[in-house]
N, C-alpha and C. Protein backbone atom coordinates (compact mmCIF):
# COMPACT_ATOMS: atom_id res chain seq x y z
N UNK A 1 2.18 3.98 13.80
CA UNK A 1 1.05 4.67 13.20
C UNK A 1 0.02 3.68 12.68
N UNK A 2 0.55 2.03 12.07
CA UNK A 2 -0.71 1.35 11.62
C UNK A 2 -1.15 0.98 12.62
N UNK A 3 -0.51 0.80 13.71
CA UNK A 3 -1.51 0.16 14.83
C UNK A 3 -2.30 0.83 15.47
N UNK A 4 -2.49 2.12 15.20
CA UNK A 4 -3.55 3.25 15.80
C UNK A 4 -4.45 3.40 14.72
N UNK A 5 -3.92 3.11 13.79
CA UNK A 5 -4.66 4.06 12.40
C UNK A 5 -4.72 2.31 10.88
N UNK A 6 -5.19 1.96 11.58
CA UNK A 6 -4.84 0.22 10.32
C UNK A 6 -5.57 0.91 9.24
N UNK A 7 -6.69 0.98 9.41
CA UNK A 7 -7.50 1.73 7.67
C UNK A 7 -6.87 2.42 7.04
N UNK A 8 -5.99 2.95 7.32
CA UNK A 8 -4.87 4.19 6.79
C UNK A 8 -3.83 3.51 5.82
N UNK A 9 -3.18 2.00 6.06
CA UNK A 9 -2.69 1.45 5.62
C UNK A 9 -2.66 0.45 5.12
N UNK A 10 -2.01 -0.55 4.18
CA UNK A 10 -2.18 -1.81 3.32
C UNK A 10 -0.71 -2.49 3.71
N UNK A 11 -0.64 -3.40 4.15
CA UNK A 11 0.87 -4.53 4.19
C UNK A 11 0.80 -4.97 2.88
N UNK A 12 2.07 -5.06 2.58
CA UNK A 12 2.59 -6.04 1.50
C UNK A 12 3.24 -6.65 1.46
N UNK A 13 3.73 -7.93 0.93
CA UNK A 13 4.27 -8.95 1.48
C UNK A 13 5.60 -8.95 -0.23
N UNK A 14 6.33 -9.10 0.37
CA UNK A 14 7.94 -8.30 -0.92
C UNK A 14 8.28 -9.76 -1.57
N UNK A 15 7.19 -10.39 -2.42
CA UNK A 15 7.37 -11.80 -3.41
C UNK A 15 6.82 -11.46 -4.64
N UNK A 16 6.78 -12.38 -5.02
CA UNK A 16 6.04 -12.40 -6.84
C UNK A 16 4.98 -12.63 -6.63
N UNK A 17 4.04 -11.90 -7.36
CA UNK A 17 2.76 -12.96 -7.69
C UNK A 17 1.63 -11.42 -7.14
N UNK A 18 2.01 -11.15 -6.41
CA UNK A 18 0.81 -9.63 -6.05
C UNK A 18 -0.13 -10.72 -5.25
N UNK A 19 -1.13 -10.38 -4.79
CA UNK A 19 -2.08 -10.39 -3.57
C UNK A 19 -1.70 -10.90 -2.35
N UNK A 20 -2.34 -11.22 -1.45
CA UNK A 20 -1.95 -11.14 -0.36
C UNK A 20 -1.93 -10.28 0.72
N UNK A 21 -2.09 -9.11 0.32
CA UNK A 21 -1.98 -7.76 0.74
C UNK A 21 -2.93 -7.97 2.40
N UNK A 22 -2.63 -7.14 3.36
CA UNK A 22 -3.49 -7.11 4.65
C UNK A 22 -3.91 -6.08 4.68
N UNK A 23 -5.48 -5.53 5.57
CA UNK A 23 -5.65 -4.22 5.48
C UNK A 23 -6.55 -4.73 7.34
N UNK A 24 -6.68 -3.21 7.37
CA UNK A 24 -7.52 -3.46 9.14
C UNK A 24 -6.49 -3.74 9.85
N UNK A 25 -7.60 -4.68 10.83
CA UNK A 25 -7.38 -5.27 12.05
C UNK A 25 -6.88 -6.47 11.75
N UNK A 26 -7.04 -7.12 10.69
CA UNK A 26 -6.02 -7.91 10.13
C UNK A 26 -4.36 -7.98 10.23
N UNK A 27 -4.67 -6.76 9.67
CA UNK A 27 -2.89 -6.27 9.53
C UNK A 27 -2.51 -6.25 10.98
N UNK A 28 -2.91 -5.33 11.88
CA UNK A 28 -3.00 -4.68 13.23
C UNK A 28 -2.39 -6.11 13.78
N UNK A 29 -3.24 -7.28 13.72
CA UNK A 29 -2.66 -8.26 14.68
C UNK A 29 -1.77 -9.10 14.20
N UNK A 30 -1.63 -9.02 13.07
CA UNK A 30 -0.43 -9.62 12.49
C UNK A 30 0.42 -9.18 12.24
N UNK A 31 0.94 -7.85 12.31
CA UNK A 31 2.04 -7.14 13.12
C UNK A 31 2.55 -7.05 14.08
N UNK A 32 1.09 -7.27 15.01
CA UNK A 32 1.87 -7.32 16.34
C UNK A 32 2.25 -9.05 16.59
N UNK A 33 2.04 -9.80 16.10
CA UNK A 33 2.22 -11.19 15.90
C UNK A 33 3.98 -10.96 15.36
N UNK A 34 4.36 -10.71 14.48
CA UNK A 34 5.50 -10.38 14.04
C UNK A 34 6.35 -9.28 14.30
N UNK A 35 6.07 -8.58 15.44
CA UNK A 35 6.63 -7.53 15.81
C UNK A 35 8.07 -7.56 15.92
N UNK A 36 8.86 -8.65 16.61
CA UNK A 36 9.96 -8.82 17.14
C UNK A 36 10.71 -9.78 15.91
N UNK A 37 10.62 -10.18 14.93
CA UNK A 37 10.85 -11.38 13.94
C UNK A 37 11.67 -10.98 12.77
N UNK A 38 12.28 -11.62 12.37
CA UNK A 38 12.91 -11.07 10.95
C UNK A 38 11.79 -11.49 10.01
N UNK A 39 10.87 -12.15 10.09
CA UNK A 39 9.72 -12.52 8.99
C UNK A 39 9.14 -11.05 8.69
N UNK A 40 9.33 -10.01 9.83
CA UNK A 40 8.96 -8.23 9.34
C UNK A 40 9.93 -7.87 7.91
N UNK A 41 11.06 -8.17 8.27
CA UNK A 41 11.28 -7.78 6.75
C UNK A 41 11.00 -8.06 5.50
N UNK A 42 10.08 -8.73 5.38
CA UNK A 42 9.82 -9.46 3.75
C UNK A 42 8.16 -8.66 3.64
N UNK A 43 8.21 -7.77 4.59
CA UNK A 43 6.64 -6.98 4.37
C UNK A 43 7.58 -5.48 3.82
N UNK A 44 5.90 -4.60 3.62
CA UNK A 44 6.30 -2.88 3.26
C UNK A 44 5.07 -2.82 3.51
N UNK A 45 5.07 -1.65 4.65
CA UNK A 45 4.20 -0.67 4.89
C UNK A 45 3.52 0.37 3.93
N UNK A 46 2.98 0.46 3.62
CA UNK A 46 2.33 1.47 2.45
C UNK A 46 0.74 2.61 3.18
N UNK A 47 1.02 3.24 2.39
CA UNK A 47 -0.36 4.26 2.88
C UNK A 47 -1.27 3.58 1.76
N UNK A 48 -2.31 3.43 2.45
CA UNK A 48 -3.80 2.68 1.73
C UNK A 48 -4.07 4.57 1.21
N UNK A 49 -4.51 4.25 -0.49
CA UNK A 49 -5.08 5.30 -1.27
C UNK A 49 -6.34 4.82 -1.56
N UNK A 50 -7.51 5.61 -1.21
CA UNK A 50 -9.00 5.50 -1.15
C UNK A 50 -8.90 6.28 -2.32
N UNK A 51 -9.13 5.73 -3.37
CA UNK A 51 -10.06 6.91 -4.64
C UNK A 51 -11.27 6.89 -4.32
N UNK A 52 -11.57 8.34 -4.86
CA UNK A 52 -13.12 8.21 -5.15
C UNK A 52 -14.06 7.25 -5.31
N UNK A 53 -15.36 7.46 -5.18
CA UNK A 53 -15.90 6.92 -5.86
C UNK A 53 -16.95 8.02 -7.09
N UNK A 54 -16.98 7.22 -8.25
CA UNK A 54 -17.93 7.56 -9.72
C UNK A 54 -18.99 7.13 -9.69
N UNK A 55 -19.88 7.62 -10.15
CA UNK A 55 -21.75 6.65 -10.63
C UNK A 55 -21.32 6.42 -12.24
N UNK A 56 -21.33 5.48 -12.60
CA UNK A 56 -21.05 5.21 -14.01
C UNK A 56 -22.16 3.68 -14.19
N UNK A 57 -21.61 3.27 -15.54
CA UNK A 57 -22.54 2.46 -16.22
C UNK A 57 -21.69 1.24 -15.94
N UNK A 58 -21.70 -0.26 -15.63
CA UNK A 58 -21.90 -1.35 -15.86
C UNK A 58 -21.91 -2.29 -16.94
N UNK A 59 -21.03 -2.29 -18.27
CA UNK A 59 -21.93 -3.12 -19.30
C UNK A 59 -21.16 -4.57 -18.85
N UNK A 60 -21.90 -5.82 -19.20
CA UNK A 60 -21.36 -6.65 -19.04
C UNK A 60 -21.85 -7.39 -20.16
N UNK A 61 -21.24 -8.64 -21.18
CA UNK A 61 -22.02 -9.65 -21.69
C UNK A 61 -23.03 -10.67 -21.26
N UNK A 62 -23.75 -10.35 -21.83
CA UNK A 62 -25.20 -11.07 -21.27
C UNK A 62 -25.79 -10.55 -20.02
N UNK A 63 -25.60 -9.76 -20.03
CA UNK A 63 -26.71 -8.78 -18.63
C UNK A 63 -27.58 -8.37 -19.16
N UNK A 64 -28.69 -8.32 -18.48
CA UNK A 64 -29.92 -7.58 -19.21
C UNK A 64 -29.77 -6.30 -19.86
N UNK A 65 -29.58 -5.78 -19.00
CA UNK A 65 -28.82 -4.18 -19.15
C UNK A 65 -27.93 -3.67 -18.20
N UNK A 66 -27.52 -2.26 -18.77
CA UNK A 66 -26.18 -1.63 -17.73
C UNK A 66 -27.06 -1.52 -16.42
N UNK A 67 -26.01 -1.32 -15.98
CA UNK A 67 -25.68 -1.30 -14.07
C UNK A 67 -25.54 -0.10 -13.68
N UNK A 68 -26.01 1.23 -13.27
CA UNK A 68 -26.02 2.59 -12.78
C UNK A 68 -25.25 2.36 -11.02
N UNK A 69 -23.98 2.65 -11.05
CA UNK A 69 -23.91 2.46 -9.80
C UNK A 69 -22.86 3.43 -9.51
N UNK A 70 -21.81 3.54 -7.66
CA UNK A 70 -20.98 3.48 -8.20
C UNK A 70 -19.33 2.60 -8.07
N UNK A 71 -18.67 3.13 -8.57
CA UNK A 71 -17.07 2.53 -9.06
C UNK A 71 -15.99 3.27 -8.99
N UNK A 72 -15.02 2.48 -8.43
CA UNK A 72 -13.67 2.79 -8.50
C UNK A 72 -12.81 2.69 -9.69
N UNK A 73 -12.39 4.25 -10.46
CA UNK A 73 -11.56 3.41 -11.49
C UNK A 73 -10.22 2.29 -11.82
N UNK A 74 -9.79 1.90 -10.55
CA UNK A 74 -8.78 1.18 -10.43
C UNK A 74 -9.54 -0.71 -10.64
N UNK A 75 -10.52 -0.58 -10.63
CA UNK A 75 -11.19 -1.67 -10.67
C UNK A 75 -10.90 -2.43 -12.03
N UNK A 76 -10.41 -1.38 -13.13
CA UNK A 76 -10.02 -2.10 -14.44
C UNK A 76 -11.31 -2.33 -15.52
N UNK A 77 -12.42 -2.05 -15.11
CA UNK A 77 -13.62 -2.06 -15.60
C UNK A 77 -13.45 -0.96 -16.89
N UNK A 78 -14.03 -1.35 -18.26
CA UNK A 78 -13.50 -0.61 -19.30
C UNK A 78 -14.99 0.62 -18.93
N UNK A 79 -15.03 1.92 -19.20
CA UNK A 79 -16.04 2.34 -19.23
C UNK A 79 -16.37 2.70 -20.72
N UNK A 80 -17.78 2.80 -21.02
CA UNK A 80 -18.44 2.74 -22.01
C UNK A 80 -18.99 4.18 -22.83
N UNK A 81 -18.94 5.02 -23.79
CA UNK A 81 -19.19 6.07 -24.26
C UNK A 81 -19.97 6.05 -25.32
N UNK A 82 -21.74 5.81 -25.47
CA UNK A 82 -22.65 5.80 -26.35
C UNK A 82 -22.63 7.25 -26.56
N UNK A 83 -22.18 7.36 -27.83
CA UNK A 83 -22.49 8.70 -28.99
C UNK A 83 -22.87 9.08 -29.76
């Protein structure tokens, strides 16, 4: 299924440390690069989750001003509530 459908999915590679991750045609050929290998087992297949996207505000230190754009909340970006 990732090799028909790669945007659909994210590789992960089963160590410490987090990143690394493959997505695309990336992944696509480096699967099939490792198709036959025991180096496949130290990956996990996962379904890639697209959130939304938000129009929210931007604040940053020392920016002129906020940023109207939009954002993913997984991005970790604190959002801001003037009241």
């Amino acid at each position: 299924m990732a090799m028909k459908n790669p945007d659909n999915y994210v590789l992960k590679p089963q160590r410490e440390g987090g990143g690394n991750n493959m997505y695309g045609e990336t992944m696509r050929d480096f699967l099939a690069k490792i198709r036959n290998t025991e180096e496949r087992k130290a990956y996990i297949l996962m379904d890639r989750i697209n959130p939304p996207l938000q129009k929210n505000y931007m604040v940053r230190p020392n920016a002129p001003k906020p940023v109207y754009s939009d954002f993913v909340s997984e991005l970790g970006i604190f959002g801001v509530v003037i009241g």
